[in-house]
PDB file of N, CA and C in Angstrom:
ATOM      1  N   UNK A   1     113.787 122.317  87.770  1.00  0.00           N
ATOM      2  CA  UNK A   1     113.538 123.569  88.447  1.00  0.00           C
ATOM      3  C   UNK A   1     112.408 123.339  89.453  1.00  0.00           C
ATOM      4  N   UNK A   2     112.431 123.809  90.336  1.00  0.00           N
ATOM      5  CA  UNK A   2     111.594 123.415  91.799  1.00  0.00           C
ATOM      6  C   UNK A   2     111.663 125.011  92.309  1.00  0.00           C
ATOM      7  N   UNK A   3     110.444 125.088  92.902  1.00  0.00           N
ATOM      8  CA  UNK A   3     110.029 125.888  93.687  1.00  0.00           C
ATOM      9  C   UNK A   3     109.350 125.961  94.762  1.00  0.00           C
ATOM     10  N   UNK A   4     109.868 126.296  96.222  1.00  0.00           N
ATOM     11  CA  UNK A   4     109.079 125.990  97.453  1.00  0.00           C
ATOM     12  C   UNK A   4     107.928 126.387  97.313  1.00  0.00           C
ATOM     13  N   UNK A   5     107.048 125.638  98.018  1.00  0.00           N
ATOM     14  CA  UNK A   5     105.452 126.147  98.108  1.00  0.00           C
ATOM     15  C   UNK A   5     105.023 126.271  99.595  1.00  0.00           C
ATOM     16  N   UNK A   6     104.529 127.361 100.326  1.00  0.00           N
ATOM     17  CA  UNK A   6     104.225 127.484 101.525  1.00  0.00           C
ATOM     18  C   UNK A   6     102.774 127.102 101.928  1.00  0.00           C
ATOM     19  N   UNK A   7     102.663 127.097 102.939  1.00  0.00           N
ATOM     20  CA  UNK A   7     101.384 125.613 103.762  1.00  0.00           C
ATOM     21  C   UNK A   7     100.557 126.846 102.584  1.00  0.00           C
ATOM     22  N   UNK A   8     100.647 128.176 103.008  1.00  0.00           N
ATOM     23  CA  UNK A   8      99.328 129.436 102.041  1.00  0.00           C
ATOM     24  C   UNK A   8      99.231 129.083 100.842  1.00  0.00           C
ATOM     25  N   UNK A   9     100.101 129.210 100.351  1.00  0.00           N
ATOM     26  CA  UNK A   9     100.049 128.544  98.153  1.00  0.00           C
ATOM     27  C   UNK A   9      99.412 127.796  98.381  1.00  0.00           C
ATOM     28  N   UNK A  10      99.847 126.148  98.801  1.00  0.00           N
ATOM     29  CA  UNK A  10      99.253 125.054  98.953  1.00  0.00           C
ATOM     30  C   UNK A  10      97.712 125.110  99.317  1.00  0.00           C
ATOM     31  N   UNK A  11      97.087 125.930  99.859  1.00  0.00           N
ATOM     32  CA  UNK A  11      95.876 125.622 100.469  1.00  0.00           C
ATOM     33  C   UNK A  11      94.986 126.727  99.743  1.00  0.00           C
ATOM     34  N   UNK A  12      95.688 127.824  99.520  1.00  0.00           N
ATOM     35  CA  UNK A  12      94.945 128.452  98.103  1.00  0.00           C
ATOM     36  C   UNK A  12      94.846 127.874  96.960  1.00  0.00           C
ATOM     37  N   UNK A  13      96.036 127.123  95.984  1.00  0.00           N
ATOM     38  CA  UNK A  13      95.599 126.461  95.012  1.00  0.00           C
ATOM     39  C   UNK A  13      94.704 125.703  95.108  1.00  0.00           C
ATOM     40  N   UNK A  14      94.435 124.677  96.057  1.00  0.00           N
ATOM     41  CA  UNK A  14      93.787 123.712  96.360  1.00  0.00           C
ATOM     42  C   UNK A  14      92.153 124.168  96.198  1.00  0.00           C
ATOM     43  N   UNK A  15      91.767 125.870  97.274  1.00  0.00           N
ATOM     44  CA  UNK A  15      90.709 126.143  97.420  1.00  0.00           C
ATOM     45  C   UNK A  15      89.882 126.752  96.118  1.00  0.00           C
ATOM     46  N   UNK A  16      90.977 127.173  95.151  1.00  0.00           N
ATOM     47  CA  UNK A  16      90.840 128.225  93.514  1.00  0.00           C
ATOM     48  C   UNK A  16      90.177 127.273  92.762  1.00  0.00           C
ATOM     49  N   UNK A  17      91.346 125.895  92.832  1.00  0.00           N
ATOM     50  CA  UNK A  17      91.452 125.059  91.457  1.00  0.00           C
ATOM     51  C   UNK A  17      90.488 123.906  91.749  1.00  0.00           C
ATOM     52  N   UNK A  18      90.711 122.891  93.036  1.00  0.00           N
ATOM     53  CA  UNK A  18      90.231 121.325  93.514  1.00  0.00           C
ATOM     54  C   UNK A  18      89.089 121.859  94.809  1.00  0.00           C
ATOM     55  N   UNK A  19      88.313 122.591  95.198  1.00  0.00           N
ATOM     56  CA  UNK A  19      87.618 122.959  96.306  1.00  0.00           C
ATOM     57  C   UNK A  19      87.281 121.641  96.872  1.00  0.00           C
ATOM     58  N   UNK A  20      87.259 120.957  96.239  1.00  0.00           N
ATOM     59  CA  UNK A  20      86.168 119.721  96.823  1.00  0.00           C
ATOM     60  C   UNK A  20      86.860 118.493  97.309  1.00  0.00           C
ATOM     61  N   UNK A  21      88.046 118.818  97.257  1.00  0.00           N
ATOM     62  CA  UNK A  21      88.908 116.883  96.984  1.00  0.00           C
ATOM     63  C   UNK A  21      89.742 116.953  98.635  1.00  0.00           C
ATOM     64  N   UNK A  22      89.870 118.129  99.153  1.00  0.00           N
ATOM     65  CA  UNK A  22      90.187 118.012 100.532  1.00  0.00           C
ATOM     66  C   UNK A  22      89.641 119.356 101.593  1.00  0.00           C
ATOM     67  N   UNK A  23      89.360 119.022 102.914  1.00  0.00           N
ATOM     68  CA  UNK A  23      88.789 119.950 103.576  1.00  0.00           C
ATOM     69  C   UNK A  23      89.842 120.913 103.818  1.00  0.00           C
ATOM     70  N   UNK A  24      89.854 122.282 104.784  1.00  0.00           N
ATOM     71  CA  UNK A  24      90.889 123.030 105.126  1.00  0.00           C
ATOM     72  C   UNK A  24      91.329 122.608 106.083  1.00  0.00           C
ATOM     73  N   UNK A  25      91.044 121.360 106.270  1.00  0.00           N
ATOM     74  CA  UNK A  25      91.703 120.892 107.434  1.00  0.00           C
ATOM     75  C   UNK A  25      92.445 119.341 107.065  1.00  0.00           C
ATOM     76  N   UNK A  26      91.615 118.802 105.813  1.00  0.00           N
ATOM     77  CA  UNK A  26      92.795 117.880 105.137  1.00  0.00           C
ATOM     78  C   UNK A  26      93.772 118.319 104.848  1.00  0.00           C
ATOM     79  N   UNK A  27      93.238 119.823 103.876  1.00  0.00           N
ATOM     80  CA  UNK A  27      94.567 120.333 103.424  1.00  0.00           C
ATOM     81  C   UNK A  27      95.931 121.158 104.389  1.00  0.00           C
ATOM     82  N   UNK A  28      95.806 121.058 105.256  1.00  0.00           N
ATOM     83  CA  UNK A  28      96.636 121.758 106.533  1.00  0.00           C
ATOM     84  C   UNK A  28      97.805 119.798 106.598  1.00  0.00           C
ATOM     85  N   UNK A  29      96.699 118.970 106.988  1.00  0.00           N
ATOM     86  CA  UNK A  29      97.239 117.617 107.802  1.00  0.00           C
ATOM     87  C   UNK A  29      98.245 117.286 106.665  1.00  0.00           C
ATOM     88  N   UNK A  30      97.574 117.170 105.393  1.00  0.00           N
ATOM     89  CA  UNK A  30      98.658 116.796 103.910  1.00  0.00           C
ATOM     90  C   UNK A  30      99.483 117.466 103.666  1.00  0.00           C
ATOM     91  N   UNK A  31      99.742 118.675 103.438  1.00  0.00           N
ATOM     92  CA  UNK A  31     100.868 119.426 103.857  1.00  0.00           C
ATOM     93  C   UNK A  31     102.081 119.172 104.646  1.00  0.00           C
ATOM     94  N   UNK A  32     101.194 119.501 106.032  1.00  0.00           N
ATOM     95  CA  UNK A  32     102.531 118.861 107.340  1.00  0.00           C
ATOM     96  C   UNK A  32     103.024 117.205 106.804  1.00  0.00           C
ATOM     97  N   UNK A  33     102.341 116.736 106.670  1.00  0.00           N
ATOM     98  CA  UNK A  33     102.441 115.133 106.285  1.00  0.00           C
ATOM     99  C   UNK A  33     103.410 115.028 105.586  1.00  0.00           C
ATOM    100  N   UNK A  34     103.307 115.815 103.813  1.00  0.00           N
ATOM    101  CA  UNK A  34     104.142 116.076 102.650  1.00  0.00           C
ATOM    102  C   UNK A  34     105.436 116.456 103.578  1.00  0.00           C
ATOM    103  N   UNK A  35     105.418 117.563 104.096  1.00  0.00           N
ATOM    104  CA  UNK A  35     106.610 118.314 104.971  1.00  0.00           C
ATOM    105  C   UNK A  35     107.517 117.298 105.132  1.00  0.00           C
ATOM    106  N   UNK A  36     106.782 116.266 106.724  1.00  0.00           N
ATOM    107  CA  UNK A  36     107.464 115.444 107.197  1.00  0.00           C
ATOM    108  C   UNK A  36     107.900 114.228 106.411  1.00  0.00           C
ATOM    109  N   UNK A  37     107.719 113.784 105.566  1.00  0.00           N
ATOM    110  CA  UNK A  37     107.981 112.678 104.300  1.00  0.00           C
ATOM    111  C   UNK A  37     109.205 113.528 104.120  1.00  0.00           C
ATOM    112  N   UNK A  38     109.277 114.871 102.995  1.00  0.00           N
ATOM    113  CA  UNK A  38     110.457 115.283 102.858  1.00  0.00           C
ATOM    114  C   UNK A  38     111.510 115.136 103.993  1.00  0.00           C
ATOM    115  N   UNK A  39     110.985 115.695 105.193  1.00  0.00           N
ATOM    116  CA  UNK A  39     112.311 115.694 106.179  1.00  0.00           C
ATOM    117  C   UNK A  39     112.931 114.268 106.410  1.00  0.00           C
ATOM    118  N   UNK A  40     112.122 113.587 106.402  1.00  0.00           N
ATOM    119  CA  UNK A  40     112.595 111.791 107.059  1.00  0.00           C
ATOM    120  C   UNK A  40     112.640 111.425 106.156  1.00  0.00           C
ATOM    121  N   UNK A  41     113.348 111.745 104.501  1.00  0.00           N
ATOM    122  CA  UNK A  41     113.427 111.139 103.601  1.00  0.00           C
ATOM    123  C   UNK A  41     114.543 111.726 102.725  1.00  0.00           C
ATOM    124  N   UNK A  42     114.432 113.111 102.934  1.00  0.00           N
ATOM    125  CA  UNK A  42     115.472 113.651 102.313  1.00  0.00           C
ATOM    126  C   UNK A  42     115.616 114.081 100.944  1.00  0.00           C
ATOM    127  N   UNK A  43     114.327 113.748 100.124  1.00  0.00           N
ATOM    128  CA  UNK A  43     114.036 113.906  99.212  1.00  0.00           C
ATOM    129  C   UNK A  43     112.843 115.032  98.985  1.00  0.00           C
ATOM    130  N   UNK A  44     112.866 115.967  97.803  1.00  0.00           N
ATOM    131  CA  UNK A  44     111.766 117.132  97.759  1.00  0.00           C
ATOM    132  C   UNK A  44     111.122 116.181  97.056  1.00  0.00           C
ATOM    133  N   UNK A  45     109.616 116.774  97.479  1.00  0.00           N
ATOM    134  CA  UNK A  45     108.336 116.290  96.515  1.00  0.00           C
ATOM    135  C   UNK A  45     108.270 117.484  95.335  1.00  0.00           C
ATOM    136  N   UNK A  46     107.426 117.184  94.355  1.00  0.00           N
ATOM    137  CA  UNK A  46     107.436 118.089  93.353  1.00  0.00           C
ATOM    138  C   UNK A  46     106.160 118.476  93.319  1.00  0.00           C
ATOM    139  N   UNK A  47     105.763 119.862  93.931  1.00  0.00           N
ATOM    140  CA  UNK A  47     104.508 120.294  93.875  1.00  0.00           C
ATOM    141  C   UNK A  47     103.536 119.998  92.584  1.00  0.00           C
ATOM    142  N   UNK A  48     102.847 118.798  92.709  1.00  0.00           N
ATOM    143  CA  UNK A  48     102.199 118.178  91.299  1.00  0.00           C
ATOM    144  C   UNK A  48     100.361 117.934  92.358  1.00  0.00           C
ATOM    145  N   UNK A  49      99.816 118.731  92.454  1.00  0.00           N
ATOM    146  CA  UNK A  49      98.242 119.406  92.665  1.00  0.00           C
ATOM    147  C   UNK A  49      97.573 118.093  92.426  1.00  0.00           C
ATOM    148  N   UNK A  50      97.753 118.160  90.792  1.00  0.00           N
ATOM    149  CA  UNK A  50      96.415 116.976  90.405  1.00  0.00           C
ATOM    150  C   UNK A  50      96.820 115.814  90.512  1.00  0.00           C
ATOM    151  N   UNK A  51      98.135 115.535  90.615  1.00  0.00           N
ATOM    152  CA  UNK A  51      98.851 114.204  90.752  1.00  0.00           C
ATOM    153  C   UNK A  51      98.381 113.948  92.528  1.00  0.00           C
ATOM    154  N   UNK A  52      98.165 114.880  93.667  1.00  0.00           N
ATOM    155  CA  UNK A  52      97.786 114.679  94.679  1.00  0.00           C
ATOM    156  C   UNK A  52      96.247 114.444  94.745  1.00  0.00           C
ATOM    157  N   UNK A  53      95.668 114.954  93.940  1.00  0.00           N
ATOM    158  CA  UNK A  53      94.068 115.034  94.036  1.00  0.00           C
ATOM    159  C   UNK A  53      94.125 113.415  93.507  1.00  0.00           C
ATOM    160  N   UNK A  54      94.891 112.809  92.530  1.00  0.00           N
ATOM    161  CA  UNK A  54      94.209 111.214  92.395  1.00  0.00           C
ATOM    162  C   UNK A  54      94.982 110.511  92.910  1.00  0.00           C
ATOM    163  N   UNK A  55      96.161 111.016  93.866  1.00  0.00           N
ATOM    164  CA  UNK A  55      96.912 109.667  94.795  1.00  0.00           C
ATOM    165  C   UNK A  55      96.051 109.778  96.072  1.00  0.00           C
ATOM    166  N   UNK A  56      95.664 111.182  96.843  1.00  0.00           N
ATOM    167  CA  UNK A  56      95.091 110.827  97.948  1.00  0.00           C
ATOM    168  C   UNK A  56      93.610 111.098  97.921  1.00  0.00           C
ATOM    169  N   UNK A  57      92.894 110.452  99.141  1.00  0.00           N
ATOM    170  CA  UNK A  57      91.325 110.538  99.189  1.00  0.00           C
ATOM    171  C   UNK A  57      91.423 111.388 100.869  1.00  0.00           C
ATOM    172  N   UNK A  58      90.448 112.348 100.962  1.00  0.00           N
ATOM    173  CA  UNK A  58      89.672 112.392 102.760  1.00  0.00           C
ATOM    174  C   UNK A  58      88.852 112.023 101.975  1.00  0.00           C
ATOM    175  N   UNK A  59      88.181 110.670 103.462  1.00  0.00           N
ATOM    176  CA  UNK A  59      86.787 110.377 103.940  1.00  0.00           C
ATOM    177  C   UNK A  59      86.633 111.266 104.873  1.00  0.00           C
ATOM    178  N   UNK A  60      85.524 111.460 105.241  1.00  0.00           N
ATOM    179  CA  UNK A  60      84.645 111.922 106.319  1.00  0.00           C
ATOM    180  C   UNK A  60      84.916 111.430 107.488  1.00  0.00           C
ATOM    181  N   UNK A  61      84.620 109.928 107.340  1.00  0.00           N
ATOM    182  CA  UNK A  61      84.034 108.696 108.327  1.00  0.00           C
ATOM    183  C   UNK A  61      84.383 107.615 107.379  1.00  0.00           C
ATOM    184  N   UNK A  62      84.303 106.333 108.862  1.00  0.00           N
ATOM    185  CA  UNK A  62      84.615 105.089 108.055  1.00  0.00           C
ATOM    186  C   UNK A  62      83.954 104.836 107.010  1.00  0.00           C
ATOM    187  N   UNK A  63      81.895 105.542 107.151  1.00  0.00           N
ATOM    188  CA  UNK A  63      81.694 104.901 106.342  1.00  0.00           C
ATOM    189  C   UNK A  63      81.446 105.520 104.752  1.00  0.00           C
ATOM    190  N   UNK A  64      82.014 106.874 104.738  1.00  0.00           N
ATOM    191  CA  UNK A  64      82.670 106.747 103.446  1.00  0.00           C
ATOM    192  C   UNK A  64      83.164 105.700 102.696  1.00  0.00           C
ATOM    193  N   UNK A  65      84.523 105.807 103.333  1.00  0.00           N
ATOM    194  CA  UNK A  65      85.538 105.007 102.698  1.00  0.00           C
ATOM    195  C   UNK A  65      84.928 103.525 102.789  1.00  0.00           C
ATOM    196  N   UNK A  66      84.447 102.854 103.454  1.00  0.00           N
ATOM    197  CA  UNK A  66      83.425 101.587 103.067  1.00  0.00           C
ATOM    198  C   UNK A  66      82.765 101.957 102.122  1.00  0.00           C
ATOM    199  N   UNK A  67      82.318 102.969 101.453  1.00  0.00           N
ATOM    200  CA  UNK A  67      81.037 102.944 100.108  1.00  0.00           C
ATOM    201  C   UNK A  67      82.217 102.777  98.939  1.00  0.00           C
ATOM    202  N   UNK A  68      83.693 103.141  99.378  1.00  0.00           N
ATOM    203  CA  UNK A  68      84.511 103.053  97.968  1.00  0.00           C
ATOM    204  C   UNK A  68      85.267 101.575  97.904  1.00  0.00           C
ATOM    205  N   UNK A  69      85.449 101.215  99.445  1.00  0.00           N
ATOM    206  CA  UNK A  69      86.456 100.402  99.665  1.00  0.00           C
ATOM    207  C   UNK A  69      85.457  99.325 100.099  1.00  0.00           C
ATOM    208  N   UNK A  70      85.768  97.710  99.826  1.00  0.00           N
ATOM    209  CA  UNK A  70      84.731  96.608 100.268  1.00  0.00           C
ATOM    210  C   UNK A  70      85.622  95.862 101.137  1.00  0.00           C
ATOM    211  N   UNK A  71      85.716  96.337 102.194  1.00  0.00           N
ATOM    212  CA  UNK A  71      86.355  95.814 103.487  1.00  0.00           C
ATOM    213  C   UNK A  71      85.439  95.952 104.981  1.00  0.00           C
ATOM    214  N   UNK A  72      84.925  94.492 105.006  1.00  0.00           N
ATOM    215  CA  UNK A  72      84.239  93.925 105.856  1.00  0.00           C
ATOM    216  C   UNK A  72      84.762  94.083 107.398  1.00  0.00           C
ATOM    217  N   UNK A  73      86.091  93.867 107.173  1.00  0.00           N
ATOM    218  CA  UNK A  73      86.804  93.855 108.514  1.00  0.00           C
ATOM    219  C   UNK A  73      86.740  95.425 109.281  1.00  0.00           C
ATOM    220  N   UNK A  74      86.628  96.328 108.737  1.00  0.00           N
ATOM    221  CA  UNK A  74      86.339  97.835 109.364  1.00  0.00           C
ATOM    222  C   UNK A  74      84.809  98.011 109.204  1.00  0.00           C
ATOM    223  N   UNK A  75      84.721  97.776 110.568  1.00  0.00           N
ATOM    224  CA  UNK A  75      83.238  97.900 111.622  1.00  0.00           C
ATOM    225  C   UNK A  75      82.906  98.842 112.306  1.00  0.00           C
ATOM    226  N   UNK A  76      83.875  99.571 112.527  1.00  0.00           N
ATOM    227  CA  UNK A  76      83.999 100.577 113.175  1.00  0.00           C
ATOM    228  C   UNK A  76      84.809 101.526 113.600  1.00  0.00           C
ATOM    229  N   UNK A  77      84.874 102.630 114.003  1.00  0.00           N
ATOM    230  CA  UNK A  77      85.686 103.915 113.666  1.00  0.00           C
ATOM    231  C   UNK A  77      87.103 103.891 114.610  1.00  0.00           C
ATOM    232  N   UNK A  78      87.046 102.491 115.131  1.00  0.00           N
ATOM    233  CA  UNK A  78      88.330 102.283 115.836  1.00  0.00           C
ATOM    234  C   UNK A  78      88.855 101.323 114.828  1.00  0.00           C
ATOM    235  N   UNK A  79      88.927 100.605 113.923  1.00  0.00           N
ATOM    236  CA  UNK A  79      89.177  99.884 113.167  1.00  0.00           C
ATOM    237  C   UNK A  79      90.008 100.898 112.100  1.00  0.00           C
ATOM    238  N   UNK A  80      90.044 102.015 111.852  1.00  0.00           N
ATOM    239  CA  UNK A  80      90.171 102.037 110.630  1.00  0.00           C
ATOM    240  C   UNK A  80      91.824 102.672 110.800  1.00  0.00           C
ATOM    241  N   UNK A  81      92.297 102.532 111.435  1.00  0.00           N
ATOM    242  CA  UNK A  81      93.590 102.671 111.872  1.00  0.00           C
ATOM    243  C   UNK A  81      94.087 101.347 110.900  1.00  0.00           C
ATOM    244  N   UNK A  82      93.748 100.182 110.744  1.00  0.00           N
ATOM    245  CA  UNK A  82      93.795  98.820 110.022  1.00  0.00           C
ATOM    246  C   UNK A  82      93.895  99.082 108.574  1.00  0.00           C
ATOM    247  N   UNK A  83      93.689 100.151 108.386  1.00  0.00           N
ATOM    248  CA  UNK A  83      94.146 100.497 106.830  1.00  0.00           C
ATOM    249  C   UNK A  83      95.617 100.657 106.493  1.00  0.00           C
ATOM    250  N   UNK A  84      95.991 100.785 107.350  1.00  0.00           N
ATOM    251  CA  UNK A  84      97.898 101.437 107.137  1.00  0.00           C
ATOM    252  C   UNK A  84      97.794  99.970 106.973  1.00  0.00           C
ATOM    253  N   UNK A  85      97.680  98.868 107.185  1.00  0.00           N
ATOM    254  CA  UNK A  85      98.203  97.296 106.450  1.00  0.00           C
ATOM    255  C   UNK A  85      98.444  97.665 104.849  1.00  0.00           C
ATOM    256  N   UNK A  86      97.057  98.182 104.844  1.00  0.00           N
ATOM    257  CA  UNK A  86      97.106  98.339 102.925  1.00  0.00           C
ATOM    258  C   UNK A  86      97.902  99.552 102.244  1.00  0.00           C
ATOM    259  N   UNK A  87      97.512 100.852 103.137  1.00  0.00           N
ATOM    260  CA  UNK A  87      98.394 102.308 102.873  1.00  0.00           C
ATOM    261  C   UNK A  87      98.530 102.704 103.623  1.00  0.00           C
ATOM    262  N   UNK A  88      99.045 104.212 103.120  1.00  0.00           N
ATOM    263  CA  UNK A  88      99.007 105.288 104.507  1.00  0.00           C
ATOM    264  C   UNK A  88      98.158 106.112 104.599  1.00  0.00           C
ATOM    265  N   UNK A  89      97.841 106.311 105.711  1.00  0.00           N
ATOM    266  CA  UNK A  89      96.497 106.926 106.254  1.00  0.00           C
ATOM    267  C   UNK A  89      97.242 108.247 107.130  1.00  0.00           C
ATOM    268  N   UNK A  90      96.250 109.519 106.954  1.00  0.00           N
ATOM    269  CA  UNK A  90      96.747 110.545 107.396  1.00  0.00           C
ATOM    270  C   UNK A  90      95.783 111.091 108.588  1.00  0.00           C
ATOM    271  N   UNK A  91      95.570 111.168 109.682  1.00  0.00           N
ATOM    272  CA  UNK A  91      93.975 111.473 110.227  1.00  0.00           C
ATOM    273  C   UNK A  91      93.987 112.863 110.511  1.00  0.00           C
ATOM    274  N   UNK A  92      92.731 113.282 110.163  1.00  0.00           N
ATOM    275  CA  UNK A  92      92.168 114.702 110.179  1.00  0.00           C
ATOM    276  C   UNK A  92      91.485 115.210 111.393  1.00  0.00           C
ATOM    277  N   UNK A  93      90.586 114.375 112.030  1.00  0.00           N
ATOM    278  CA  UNK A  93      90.218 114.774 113.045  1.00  0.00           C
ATOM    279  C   UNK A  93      89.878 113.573 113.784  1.00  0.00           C
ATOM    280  N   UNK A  94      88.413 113.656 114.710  1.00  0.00           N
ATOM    281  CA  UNK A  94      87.981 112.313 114.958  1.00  0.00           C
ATOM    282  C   UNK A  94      87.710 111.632 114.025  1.00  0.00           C
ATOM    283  N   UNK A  95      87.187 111.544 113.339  1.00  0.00           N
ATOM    284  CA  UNK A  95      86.842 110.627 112.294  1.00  0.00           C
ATOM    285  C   UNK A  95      86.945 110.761 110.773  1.00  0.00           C
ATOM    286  N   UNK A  96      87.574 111.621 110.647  1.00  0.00           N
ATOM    287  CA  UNK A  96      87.959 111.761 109.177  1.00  0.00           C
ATOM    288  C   UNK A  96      89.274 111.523 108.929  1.00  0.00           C
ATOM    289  N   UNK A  97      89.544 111.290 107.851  1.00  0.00           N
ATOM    290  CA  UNK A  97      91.051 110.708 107.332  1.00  0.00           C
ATOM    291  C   UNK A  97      91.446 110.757 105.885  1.00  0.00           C
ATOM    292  N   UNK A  98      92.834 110.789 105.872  1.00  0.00           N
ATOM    293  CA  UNK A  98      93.197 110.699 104.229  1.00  0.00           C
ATOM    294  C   UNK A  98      93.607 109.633 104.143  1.00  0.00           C
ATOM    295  N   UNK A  99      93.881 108.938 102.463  1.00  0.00           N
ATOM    296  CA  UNK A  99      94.979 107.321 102.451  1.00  0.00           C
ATOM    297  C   UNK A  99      95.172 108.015 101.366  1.00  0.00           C
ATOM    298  N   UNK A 100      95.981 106.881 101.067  1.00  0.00           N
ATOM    299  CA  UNK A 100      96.834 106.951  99.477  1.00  0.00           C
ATOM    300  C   UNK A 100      95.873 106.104  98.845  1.00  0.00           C
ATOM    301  N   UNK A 101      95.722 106.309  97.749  1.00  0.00           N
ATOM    302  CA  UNK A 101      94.753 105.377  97.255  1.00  0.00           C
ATOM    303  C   UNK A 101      95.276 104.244  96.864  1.00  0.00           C
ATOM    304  N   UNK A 102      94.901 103.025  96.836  1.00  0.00           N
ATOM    305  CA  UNK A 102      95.119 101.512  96.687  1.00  0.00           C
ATOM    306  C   UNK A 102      93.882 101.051  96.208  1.00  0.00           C
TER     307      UNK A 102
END
């Protein structure tokens, strides 16, 4: 049994239950993101909240994700596009971003 969830559900649960694990503006980009995965895939995701709170991360800035991640090779905030080698990366604004965690 499945039930659609609209970008509003999605970004209210998120703000009720997880406040802290994505901005309102991660949570807008992950959404559309989720969206487009379904469409170019053909497959529904199964609205699973906490299963998203420990597959994906927003950083801020690169150098977040350098205090979690020990990758020398990202120097700088043009570099970090170099993460899709390892996952997928979702970007939020200038300098903030989501991945899948790895």
């Amino acid at each position: 049994m499945k039930t659609t969830v609209s970008e509003y559900e999605f970004n209210r649960w998120f703000k009720e239950n997880r406040p802290n694990n994505f901005s309102y503006a991660g949570r807008q980009v992950l959404f559309e993101w989720l969206e487009e995965y379904e469409a170019d895939t053909g497959e529904q995701i199964e609205f699973d909240p906490v299963a998203l709170c420990c597959e994906y991360t927003e950083y801020e800035d690169l150098d977040e994700f350098k205090a979690n991640y020990t990758c020398e090779e990202y120097q700088d905030i043009e570099d970090w596009e170099g993460i899709n080698d390892y996952t997928i990366t979702i970007p939020v604004g200038e300098k903030s971003f989501i991945i899948q965690n790895f």
